[in-house]
N, C-alpha and C. Protein backbone atom coordinates (compact mmCIF):
# COMPACT_ATOMS: atom_id res chain seq x y z
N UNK A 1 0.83 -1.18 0.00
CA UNK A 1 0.00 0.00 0.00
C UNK A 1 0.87 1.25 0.00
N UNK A 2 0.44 1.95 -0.40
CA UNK A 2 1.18 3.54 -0.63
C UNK A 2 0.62 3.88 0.71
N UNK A 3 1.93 4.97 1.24
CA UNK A 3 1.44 6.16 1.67
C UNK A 3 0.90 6.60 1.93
N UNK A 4 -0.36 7.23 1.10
CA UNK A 4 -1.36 8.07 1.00
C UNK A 4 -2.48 7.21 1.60
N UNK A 5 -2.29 6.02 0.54
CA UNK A 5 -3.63 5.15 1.35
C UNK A 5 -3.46 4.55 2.65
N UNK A 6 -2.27 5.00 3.03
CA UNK A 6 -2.36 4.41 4.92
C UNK A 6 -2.49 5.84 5.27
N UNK A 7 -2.45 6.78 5.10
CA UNK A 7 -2.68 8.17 6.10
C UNK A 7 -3.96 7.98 6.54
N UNK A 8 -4.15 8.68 7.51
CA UNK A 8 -5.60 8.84 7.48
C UNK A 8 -6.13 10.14 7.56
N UNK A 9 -7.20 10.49 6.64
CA UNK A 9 -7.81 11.90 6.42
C UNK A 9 -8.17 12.20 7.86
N UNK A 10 -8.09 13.30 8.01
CA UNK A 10 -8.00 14.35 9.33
C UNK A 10 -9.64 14.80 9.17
N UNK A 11 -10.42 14.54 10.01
CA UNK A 11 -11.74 15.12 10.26
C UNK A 11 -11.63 16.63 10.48
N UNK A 12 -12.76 17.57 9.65
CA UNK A 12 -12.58 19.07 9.50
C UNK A 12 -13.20 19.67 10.83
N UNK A 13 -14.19 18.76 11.63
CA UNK A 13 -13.82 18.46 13.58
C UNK A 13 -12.81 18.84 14.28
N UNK A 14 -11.90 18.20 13.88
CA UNK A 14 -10.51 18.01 15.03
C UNK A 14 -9.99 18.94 14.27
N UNK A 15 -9.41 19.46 13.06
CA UNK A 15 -8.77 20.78 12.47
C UNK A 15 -9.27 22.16 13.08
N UNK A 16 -11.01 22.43 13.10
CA UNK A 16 -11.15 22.96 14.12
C UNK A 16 -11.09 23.27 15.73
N UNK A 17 -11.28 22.43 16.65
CA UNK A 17 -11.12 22.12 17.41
C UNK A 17 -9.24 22.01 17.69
N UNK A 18 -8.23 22.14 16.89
CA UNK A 18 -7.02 22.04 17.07
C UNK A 18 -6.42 23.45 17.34
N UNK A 19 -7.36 23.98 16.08
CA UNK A 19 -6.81 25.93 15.86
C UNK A 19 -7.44 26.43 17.63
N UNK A 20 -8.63 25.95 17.79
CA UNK A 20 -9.21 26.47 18.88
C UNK A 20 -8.11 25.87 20.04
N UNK A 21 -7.72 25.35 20.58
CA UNK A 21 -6.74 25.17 21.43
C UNK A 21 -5.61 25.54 21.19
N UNK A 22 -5.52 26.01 20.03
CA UNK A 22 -4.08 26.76 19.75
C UNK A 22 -4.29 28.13 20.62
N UNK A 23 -5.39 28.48 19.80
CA UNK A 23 -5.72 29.74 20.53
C UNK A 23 -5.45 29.76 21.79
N UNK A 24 -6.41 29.18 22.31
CA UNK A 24 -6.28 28.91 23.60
C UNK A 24 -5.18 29.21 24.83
N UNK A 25 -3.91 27.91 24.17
CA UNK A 25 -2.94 27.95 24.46
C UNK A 25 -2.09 29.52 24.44
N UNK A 26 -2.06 30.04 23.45
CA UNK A 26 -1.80 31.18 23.12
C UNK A 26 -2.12 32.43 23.82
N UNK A 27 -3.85 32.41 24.29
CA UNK A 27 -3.75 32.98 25.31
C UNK A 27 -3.05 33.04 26.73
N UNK A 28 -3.07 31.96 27.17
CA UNK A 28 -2.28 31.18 27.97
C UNK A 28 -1.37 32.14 28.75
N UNK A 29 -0.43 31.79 27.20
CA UNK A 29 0.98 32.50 27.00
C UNK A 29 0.90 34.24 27.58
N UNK A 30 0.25 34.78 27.20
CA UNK A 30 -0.14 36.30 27.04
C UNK A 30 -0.55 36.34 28.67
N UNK A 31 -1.42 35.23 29.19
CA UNK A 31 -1.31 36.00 30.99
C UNK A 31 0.22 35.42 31.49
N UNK A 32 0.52 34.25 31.13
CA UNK A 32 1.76 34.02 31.44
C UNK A 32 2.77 35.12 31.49
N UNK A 33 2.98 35.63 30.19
CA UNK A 33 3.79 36.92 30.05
C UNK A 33 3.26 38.42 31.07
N UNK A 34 1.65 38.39 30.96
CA UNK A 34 1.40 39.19 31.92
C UNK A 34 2.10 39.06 33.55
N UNK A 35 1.30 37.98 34.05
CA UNK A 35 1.85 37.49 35.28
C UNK A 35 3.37 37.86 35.77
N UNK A 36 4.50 37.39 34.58
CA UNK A 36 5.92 37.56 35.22
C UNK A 36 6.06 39.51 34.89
N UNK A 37 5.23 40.22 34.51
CA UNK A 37 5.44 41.44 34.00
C UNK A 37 5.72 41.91 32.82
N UNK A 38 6.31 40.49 31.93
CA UNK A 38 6.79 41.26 30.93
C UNK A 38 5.82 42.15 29.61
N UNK A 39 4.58 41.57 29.88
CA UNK A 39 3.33 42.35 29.08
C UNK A 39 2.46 43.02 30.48
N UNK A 40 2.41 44.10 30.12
CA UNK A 40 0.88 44.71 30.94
C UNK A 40 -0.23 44.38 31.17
N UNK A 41 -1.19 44.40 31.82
CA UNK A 41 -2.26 44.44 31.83
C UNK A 41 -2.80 45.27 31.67
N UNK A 42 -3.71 45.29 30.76
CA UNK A 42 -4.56 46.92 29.77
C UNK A 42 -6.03 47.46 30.49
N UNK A 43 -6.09 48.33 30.85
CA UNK A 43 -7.37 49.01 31.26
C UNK A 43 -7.85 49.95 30.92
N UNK A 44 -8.62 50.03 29.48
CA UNK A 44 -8.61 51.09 28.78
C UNK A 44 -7.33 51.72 28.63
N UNK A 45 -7.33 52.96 29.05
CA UNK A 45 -6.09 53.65 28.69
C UNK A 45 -5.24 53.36 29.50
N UNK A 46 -5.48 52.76 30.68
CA UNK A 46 -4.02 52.60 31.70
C UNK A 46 -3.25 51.19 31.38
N UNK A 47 -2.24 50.88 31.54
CA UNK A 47 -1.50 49.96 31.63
C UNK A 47 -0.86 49.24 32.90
N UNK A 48 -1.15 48.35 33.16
CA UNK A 48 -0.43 47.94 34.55
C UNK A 48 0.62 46.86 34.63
N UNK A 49 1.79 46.78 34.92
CA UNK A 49 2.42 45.73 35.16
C UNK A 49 2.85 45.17 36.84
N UNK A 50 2.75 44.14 36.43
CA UNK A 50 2.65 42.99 37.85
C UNK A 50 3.11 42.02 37.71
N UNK A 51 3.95 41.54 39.04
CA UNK A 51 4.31 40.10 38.65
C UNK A 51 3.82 39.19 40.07
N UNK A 52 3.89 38.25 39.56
CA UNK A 52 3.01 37.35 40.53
C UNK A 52 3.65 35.72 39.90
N UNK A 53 4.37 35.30 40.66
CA UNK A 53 4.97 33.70 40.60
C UNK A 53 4.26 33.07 40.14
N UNK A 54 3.79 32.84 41.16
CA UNK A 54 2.49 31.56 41.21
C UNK A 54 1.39 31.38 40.20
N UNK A 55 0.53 32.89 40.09
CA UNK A 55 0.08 32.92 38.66
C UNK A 55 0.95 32.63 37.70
N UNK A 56 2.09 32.93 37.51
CA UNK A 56 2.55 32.92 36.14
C UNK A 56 2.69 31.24 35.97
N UNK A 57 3.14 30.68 36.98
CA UNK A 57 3.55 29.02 37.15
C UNK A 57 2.46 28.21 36.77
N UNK A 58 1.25 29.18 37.53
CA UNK A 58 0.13 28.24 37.06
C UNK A 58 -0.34 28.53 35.80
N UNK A 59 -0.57 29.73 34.85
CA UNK A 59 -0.80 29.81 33.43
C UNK A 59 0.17 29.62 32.37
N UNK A 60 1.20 29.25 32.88
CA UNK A 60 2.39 28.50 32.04
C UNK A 60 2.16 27.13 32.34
N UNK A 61 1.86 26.29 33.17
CA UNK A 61 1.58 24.77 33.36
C UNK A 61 0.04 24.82 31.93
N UNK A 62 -1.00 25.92 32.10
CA UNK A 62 -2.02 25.66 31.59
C UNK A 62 -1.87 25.98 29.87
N UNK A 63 -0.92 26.96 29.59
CA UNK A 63 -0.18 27.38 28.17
C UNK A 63 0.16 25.89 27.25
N UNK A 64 1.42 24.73 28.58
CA UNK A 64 1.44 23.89 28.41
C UNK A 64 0.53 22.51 28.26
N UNK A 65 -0.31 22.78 29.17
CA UNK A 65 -1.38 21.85 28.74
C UNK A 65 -2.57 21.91 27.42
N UNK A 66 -2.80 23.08 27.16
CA UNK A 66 -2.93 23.73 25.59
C UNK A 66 -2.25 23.16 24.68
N UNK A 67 -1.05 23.51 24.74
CA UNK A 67 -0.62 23.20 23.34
C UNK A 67 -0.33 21.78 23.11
N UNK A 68 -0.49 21.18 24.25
CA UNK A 68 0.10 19.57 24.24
C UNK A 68 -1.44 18.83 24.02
N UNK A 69 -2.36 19.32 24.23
CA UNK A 69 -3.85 19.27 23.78
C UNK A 69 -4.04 19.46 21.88
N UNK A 70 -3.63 20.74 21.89
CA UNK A 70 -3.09 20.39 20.04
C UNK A 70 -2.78 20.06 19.37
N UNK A 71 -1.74 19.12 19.47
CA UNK A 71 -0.88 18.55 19.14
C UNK A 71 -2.09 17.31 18.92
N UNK A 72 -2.60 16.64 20.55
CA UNK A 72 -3.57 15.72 20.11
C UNK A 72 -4.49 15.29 19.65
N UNK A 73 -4.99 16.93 19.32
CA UNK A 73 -6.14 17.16 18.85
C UNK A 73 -5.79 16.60 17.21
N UNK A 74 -4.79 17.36 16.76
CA UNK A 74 -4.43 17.17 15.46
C UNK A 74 -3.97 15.81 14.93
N UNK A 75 -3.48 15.30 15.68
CA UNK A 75 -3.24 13.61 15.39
C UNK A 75 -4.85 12.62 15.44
N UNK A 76 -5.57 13.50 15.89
CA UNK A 76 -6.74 12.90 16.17
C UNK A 76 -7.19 11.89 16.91
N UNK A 77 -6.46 11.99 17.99
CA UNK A 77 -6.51 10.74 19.29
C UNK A 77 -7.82 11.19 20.00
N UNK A 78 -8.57 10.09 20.21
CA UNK A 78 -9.97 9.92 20.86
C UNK A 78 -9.74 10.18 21.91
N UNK A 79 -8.80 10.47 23.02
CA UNK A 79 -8.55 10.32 24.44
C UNK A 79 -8.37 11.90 24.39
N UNK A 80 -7.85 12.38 23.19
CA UNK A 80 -7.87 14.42 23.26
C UNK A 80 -9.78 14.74 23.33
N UNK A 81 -10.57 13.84 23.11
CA UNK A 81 -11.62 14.88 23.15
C UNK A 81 -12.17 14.54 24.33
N UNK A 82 -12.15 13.73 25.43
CA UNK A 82 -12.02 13.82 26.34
C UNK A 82 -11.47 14.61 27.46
N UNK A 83 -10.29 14.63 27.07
CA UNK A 83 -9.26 16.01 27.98
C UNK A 83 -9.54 17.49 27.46
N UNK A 84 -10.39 17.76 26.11
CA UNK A 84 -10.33 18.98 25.87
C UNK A 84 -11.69 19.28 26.46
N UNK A 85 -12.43 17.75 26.59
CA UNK A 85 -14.18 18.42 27.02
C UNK A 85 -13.90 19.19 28.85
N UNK A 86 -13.00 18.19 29.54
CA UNK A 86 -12.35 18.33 30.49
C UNK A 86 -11.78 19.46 30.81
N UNK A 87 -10.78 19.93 30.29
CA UNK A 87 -9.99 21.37 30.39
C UNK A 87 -10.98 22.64 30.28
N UNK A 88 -11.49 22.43 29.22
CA UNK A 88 -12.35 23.29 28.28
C UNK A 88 -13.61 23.75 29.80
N UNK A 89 -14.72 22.82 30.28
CA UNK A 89 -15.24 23.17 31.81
C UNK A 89 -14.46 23.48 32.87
N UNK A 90 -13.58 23.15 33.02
CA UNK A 90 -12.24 23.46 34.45
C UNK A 90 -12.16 25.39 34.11
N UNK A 91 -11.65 25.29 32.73
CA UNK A 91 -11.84 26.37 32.56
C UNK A 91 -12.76 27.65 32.59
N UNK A 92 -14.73 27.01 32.28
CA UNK A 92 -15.27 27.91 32.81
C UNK A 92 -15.46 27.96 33.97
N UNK A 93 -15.64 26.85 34.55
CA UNK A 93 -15.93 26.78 36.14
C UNK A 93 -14.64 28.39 37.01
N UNK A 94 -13.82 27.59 36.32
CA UNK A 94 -12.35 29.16 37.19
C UNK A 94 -13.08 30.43 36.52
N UNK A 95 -13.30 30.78 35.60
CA UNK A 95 -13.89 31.99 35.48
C UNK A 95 -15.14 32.34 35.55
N UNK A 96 -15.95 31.45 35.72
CA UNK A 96 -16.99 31.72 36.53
C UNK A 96 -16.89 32.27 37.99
N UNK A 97 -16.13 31.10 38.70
CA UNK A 97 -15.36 31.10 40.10
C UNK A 97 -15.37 32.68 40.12
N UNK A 98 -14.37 33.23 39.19
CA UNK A 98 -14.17 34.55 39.55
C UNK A 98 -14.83 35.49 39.19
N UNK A 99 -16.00 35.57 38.33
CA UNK A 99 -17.10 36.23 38.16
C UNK A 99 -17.84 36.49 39.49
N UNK A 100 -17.94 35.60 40.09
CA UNK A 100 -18.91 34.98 41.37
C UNK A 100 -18.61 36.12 42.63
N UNK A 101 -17.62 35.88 42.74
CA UNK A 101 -16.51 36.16 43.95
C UNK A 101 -15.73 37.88 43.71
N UNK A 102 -16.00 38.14 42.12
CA UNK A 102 -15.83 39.53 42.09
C UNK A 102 -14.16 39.58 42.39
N UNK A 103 -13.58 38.24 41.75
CA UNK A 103 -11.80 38.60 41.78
C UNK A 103 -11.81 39.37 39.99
N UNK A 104 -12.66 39.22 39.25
CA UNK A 104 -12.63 39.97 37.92
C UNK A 104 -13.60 40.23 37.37
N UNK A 105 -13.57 41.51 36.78
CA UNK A 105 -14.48 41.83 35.85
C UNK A 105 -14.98 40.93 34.71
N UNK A 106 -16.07 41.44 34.19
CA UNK A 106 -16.15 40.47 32.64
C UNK A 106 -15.39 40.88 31.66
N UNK A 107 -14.89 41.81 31.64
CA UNK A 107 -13.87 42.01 30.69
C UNK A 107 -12.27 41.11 30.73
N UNK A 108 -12.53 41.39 32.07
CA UNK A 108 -11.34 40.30 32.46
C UNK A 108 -11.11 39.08 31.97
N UNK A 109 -12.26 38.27 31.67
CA UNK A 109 -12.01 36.75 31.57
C UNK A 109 -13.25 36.36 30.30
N UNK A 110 -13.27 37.87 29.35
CA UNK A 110 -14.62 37.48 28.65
C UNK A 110 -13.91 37.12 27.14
N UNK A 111 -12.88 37.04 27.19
CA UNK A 111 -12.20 36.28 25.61
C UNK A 111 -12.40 34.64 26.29
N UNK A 112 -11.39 34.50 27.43
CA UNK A 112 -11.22 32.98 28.18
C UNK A 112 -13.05 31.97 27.91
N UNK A 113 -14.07 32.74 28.33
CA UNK A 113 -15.04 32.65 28.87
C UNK A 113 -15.69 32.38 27.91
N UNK A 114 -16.31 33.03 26.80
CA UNK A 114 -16.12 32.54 25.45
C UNK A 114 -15.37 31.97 24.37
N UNK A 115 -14.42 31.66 24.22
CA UNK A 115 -13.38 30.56 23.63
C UNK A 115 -13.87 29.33 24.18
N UNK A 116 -13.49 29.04 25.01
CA UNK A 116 -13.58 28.07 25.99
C UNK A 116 -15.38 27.54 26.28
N UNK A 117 -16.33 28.66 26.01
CA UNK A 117 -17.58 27.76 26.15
C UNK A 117 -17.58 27.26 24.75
N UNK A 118 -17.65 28.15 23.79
CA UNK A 118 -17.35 27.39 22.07
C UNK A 118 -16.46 26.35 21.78
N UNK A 119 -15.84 25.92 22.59
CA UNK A 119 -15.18 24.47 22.40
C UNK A 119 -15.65 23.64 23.40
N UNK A 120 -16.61 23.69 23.89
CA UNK A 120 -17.06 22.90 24.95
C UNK A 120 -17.89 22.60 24.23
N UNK A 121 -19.04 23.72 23.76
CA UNK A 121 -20.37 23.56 22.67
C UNK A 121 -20.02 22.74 21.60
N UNK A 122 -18.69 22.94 20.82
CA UNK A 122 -18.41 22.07 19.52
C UNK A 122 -17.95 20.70 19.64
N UNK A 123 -17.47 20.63 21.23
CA UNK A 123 -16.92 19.46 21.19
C UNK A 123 -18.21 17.97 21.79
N UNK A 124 -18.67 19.02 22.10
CA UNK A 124 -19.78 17.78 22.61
C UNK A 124 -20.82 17.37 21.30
N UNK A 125 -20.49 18.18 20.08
CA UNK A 125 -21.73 18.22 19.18
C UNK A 125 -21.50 16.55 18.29
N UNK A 126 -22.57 15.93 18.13
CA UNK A 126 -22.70 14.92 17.68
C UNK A 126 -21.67 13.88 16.65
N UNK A 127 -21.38 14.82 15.74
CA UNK A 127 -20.74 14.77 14.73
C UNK A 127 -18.90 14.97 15.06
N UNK A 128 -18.81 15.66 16.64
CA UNK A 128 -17.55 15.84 16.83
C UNK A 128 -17.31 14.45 17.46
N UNK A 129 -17.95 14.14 18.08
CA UNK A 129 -17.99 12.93 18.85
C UNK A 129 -17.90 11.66 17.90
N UNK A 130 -18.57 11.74 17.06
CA UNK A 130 -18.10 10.49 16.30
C UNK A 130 -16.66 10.46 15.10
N UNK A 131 -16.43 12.37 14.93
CA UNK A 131 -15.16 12.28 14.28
C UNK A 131 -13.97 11.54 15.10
N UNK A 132 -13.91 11.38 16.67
CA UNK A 132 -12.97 11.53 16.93
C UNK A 132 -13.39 9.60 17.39
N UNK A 133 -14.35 9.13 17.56
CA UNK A 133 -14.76 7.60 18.00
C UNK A 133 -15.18 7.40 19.02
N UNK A 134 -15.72 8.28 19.87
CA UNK A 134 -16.04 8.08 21.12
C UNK A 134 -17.73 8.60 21.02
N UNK A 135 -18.58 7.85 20.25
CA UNK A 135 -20.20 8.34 20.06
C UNK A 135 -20.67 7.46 20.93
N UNK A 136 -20.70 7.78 22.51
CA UNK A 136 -21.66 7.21 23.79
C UNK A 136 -22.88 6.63 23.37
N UNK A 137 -23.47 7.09 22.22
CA UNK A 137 -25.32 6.21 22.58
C UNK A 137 -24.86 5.26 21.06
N UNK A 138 -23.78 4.96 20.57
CA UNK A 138 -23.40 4.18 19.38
C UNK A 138 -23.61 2.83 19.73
N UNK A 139 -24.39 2.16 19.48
CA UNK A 139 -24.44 0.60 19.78
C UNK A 139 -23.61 -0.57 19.63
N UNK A 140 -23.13 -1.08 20.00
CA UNK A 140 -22.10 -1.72 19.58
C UNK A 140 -22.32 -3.21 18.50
């Protein structure tokens, strides 16, 4: 067999769902960089810089768990749409968390907050679920 006919075509599912955790990840990066100071934090016209360890440790562990999510997304491993349905709620739940509790504005966490529910919404959708092999009410 050639090549070609052992690849296997990439579901236009998981291509989406890959860019979206890129993103993701990417944001990541950007509080990461916030956190140690080296980017600001923007407030309208003011700018603030701050550094904070621990945040930065913890949105660099989550930067990393992003992009290592992409990676699986794109190979198309059934066990990534599991961990992204996973990450993807962890994630609103924390910014909800802080909606709640008034540690941030909605501006604060309203890119995170939306990204993150749109890959929760796409990933549970019918058709994502069976791109990747894991369709729960599939009979065996």
């Amino acid at each position: 067999m050639t090549d070609q006919a052992m690849t296997k075509k990439r579901p236009f599912v998981a291509t989406v769902l890959a860019i979206a955790a890129g993103i993701a990840g990417v944001l990541a990066v950007v509080h990461t960089l916030q956190a140690l100071g080296i980017l600001p934090y923007v407030i309208g016209p003011i700018k603030v810089r701050s550094f904070d360890l621990w945040y930065a440790f913890m949105w660099g562990l989550m930067a990393w768990v992003w992009l290592w999510l992409t990676q699986m997304l794109w190979r198309v491993e059934p066990s990534a749409w599991l961990f992204l349905a996973a990450i993807s709620t962890l994630n609103l739940v924390i910014a909800g968390t802080y909606l709640v509790f008034n540690e941030a504005t909605w501006s604060d966490v309203s890119v995170s907050f939306i990204l993150n529910a749109l890959i929760l919404i796409y990933c549970l959708l019918p058709g994502t679920k069976r791109a990747f092999g894991v369709d729960m009410w599939q009979k065996s």
